[in-house]
PDB file of N, CA and C in Angstrom:
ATOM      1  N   UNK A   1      90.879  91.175 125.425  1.00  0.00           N
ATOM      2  CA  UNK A   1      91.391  90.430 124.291  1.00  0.00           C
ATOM      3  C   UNK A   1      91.031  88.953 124.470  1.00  0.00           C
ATOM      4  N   UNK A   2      90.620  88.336 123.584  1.00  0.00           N
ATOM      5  CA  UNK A   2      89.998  86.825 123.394  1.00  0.00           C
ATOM      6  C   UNK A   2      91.012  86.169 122.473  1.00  0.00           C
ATOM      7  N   UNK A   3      91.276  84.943 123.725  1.00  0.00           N
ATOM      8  CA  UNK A   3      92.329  83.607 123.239  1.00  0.00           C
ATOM      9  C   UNK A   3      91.144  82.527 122.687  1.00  0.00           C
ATOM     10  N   UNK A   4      91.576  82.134 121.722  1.00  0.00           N
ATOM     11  CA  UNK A   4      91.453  80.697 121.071  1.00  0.00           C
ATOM     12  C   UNK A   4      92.637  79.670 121.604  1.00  0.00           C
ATOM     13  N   UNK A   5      91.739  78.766 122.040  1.00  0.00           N
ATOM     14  CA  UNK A   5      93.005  77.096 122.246  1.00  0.00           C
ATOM     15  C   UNK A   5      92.302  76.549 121.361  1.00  0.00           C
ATOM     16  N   UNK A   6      93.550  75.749 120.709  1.00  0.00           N
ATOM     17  CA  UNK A   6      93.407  75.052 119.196  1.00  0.00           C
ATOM     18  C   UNK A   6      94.008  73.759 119.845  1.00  0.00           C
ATOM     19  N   UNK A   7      93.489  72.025 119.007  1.00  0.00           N
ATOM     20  CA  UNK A   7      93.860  71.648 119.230  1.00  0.00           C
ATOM     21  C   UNK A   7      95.119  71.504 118.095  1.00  0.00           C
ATOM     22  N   UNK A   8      96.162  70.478 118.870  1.00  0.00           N
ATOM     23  CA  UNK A   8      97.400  70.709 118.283  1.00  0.00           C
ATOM     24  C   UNK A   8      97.463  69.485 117.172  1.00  0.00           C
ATOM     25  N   UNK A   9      96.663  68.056 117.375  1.00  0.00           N
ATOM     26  CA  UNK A   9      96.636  67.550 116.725  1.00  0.00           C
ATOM     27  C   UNK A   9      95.257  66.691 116.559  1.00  0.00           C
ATOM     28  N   UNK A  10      95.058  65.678 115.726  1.00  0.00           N
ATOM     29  CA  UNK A  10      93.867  64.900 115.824  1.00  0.00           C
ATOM     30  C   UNK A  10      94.000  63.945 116.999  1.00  0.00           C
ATOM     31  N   UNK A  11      92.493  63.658 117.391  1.00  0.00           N
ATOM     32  CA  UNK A  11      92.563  63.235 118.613  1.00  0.00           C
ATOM     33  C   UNK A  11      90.832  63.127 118.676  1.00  0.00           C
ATOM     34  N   UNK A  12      90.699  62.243 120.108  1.00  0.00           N
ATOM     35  CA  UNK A  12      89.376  62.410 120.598  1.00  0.00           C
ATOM     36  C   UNK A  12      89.096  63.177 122.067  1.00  0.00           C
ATOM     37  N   UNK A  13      87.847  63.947 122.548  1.00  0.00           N
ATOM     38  CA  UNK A  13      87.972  64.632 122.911  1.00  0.00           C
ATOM     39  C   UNK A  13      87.660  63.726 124.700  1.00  0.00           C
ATOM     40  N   UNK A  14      88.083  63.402 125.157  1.00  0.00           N
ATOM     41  CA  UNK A  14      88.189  62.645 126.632  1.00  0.00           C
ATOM     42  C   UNK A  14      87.565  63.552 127.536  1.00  0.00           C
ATOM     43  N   UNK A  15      87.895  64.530 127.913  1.00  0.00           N
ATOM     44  CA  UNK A  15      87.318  65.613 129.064  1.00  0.00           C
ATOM     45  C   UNK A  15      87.616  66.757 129.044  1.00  0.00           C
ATOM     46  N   UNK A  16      86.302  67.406 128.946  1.00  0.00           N
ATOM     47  CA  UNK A  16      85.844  68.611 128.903  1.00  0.00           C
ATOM     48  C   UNK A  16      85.988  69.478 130.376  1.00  0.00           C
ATOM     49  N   UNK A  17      87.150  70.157 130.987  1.00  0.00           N
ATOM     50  CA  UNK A  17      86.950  70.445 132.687  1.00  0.00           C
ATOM     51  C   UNK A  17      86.706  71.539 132.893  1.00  0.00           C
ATOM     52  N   UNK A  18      85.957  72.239 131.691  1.00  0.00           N
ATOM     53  CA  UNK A  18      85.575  74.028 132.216  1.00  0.00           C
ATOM     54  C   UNK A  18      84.030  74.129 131.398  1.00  0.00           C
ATOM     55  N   UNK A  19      83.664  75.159 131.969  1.00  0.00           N
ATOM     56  CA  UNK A  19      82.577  75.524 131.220  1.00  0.00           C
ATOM     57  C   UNK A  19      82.198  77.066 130.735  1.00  0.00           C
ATOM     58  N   UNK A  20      81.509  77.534 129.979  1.00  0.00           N
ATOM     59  CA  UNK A  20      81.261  79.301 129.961  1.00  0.00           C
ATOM     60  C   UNK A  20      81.357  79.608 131.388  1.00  0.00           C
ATOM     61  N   UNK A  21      82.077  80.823 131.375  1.00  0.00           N
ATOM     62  CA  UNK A  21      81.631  81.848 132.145  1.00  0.00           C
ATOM     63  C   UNK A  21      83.168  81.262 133.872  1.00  0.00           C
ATOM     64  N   UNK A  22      83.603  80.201 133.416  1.00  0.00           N
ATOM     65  CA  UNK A  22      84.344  79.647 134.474  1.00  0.00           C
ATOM     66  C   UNK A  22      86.048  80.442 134.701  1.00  0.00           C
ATOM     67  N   UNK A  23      86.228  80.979 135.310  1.00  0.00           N
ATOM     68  CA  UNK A  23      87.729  81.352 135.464  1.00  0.00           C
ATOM     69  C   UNK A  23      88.648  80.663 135.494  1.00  0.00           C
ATOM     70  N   UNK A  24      89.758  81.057 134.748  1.00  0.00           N
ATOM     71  CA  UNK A  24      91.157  80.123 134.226  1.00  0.00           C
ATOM     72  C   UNK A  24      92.008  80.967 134.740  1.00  0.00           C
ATOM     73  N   UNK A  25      93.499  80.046 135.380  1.00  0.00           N
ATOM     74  CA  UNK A  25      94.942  80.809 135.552  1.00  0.00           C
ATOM     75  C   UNK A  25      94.946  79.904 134.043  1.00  0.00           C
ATOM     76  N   UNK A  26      96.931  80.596 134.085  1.00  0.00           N
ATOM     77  CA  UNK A  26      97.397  80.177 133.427  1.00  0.00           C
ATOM     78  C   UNK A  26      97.887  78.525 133.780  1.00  0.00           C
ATOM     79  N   UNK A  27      98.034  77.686 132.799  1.00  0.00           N
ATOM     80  CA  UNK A  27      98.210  76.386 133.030  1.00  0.00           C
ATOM     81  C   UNK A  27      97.322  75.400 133.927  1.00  0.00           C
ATOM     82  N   UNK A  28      96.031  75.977 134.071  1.00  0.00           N
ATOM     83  CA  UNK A  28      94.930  75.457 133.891  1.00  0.00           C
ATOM     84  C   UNK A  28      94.670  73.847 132.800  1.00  0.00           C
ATOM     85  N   UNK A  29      94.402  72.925 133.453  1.00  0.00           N
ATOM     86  CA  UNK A  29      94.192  72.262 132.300  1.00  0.00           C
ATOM     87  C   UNK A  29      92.844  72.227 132.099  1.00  0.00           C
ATOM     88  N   UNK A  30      91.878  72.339 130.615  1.00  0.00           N
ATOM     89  CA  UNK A  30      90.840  72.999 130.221  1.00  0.00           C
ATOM     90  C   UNK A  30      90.181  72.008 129.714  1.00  0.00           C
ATOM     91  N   UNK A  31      90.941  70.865 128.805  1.00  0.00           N
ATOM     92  CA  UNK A  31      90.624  69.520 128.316  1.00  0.00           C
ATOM     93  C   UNK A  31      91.613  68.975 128.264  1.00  0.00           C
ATOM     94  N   UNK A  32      91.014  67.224 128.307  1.00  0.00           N
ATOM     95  CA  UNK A  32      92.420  66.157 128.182  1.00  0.00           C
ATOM     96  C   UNK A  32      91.755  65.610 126.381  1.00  0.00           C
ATOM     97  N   UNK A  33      92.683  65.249 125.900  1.00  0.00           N
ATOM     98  CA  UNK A  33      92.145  64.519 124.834  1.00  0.00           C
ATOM     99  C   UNK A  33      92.947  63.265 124.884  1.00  0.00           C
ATOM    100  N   UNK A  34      92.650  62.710 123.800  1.00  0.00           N
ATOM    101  CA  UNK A  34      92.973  61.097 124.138  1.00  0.00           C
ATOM    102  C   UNK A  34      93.374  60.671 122.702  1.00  0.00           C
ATOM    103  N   UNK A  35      94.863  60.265 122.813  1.00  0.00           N
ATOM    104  CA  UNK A  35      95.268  60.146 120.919  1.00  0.00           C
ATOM    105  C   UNK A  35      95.941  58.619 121.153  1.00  0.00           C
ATOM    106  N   UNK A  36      95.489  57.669 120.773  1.00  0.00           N
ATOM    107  CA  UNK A  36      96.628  56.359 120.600  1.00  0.00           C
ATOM    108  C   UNK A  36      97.039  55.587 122.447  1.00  0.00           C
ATOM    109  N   UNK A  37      96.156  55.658 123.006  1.00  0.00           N
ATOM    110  CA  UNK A  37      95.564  55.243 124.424  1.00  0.00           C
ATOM    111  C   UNK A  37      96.883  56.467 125.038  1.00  0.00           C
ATOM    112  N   UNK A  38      96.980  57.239 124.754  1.00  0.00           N
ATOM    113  CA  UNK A  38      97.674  58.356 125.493  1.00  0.00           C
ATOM    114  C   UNK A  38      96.640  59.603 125.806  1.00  0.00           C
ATOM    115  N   UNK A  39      96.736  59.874 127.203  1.00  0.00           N
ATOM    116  CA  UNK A  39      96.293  61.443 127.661  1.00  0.00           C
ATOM    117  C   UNK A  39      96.803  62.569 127.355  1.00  0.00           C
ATOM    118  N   UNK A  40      96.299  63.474 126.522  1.00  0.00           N
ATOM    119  CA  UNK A  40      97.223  64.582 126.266  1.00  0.00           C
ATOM    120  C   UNK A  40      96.512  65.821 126.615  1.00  0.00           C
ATOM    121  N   UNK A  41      97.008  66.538 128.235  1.00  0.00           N
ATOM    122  CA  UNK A  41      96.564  68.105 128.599  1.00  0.00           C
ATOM    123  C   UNK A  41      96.551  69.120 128.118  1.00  0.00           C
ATOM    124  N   UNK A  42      95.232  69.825 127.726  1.00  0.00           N
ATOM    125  CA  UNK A  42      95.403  71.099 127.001  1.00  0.00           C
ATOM    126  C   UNK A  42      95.218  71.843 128.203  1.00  0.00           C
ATOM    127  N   UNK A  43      96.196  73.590 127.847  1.00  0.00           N
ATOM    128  CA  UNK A  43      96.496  73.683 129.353  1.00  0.00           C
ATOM    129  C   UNK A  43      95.846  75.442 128.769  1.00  0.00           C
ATOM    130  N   UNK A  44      95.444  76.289 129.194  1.00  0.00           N
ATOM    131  CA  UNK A  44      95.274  77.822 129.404  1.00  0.00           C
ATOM    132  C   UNK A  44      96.456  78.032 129.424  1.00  0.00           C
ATOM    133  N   UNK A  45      96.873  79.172 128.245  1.00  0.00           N
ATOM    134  CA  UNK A  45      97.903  79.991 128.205  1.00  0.00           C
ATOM    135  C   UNK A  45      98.157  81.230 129.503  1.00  0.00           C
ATOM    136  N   UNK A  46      96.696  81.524 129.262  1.00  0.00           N
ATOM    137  CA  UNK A  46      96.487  83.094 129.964  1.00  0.00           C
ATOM    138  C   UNK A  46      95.494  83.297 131.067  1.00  0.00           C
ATOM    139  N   UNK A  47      94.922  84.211 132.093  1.00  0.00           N
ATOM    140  CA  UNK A  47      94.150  84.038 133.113  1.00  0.00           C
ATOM    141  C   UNK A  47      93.070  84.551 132.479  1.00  0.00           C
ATOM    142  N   UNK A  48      92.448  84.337 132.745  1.00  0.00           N
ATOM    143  CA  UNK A  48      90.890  85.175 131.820  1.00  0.00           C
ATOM    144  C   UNK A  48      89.952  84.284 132.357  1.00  0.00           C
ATOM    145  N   UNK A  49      88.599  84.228 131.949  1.00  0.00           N
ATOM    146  CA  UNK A  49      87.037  83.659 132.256  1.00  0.00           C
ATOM    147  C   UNK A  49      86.910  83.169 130.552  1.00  0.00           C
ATOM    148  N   UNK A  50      86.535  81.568 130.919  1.00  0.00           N
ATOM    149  CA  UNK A  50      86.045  80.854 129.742  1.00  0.00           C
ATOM    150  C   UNK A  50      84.644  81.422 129.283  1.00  0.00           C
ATOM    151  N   UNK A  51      85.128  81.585 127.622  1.00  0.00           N
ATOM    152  CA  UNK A  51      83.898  82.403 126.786  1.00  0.00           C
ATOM    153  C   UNK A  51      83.271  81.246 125.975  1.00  0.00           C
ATOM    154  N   UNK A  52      83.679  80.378 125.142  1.00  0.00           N
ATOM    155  CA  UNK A  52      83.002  79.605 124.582  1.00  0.00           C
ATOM    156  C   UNK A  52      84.017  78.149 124.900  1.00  0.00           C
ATOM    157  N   UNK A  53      82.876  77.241 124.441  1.00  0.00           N
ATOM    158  CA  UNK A  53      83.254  75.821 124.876  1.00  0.00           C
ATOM    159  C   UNK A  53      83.106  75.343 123.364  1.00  0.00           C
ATOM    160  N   UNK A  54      83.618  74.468 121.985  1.00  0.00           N
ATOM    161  CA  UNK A  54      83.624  74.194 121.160  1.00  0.00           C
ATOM    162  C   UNK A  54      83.322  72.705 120.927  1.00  0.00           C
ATOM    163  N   UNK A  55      83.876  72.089 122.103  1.00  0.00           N
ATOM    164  CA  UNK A  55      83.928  70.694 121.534  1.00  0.00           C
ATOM    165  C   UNK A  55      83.266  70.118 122.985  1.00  0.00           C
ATOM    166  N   UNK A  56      82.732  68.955 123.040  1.00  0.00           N
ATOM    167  CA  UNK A  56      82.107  68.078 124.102  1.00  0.00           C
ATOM    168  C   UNK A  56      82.498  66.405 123.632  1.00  0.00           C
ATOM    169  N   UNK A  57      82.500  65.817 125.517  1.00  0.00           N
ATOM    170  CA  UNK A  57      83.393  64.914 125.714  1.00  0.00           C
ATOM    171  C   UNK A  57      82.364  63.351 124.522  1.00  0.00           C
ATOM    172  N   UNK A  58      84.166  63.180 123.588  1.00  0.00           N
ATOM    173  CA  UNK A  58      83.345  61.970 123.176  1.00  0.00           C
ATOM    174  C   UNK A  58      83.773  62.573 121.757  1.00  0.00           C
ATOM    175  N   UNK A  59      83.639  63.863 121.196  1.00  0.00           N
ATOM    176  CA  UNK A  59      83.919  64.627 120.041  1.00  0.00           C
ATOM    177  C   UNK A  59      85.212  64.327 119.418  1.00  0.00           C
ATOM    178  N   UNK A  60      85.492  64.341 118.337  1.00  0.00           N
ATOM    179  CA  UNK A  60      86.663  63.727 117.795  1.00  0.00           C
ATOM    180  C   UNK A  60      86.972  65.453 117.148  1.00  0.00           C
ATOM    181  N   UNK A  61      88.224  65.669 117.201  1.00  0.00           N
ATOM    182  CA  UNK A  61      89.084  67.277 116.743  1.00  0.00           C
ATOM    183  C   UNK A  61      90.104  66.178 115.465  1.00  0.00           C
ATOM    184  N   UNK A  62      90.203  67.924 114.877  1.00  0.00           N
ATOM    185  CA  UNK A  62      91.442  67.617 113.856  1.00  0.00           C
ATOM    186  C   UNK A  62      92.421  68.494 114.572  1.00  0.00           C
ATOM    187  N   UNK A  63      93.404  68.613 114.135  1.00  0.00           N
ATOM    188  CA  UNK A  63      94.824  69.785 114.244  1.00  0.00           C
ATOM    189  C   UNK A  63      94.413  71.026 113.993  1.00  0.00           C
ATOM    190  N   UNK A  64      94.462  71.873 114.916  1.00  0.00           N
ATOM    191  CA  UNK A  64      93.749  73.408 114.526  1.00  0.00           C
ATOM    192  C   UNK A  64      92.309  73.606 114.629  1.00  0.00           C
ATOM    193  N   UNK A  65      91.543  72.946 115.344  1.00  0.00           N
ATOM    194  CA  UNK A  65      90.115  72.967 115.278  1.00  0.00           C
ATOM    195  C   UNK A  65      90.251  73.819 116.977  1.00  0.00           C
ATOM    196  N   UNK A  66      88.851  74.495 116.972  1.00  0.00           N
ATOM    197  CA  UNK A  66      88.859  75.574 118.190  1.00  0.00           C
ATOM    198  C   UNK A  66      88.746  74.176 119.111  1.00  0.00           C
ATOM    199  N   UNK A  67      88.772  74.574 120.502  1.00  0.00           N
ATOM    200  CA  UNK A  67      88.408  73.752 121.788  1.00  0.00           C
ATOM    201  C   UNK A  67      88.133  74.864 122.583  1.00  0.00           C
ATOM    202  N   UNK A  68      88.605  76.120 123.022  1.00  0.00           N
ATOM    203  CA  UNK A  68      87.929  76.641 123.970  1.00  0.00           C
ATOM    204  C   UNK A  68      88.397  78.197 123.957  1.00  0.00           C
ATOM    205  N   UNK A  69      87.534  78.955 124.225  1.00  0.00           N
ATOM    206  CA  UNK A  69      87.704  80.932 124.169  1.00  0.00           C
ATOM    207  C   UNK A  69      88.025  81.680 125.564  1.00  0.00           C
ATOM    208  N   UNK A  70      88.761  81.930 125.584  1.00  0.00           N
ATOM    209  CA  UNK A  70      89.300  83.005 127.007  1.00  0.00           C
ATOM    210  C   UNK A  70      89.462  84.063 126.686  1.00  0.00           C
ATOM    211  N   UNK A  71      88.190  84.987 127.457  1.00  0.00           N
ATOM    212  CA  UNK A  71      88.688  86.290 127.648  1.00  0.00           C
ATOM    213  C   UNK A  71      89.256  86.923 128.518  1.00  0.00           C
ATOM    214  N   UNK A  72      90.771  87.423 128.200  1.00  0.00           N
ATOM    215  CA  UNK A  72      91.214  87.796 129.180  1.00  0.00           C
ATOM    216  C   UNK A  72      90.654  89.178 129.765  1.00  0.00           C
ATOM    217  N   UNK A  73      91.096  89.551 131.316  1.00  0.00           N
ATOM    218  CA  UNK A  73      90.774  90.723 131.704  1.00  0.00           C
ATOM    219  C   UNK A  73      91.295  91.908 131.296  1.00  0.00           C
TER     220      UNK A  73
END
């Protein structure tokens, strides 16, 4: 089964820390984004291997836009 992480709000995209094919626990942080000189951790829900990467560092997201695919085992 394949997770989508969404971001939660608008923001820019600061760091990218996984790539395809990379293994995630849960609470993993996957990207930081950067909203209003604040860091905000997007974290892996679930353990799985990163399937797709959506956004790269520097990329500006809206609320609900993909950031990254986990398939779990």
């Amino acid at each position: 089964m394949a997770e989508t992480i969404n971001a939660d709000m608008g923001a820019n995209v600061w760091k990218v820390l996984v790539s395809a094919g990379d293994p995630v626990e849960p609470d993993t942080t996957v990207v930081v984004l950067e909203s209003m000189k604040m860091e905000i951790p997007v974290l892996a829900e679930c353990a799985g291997a990163v399937t797709a990467v959506h956004v790269k560092e520097g990329s500006t997201v809206n609320a609900g836009d993909p950031l990254i695919d986990i398939e779990e085992p």
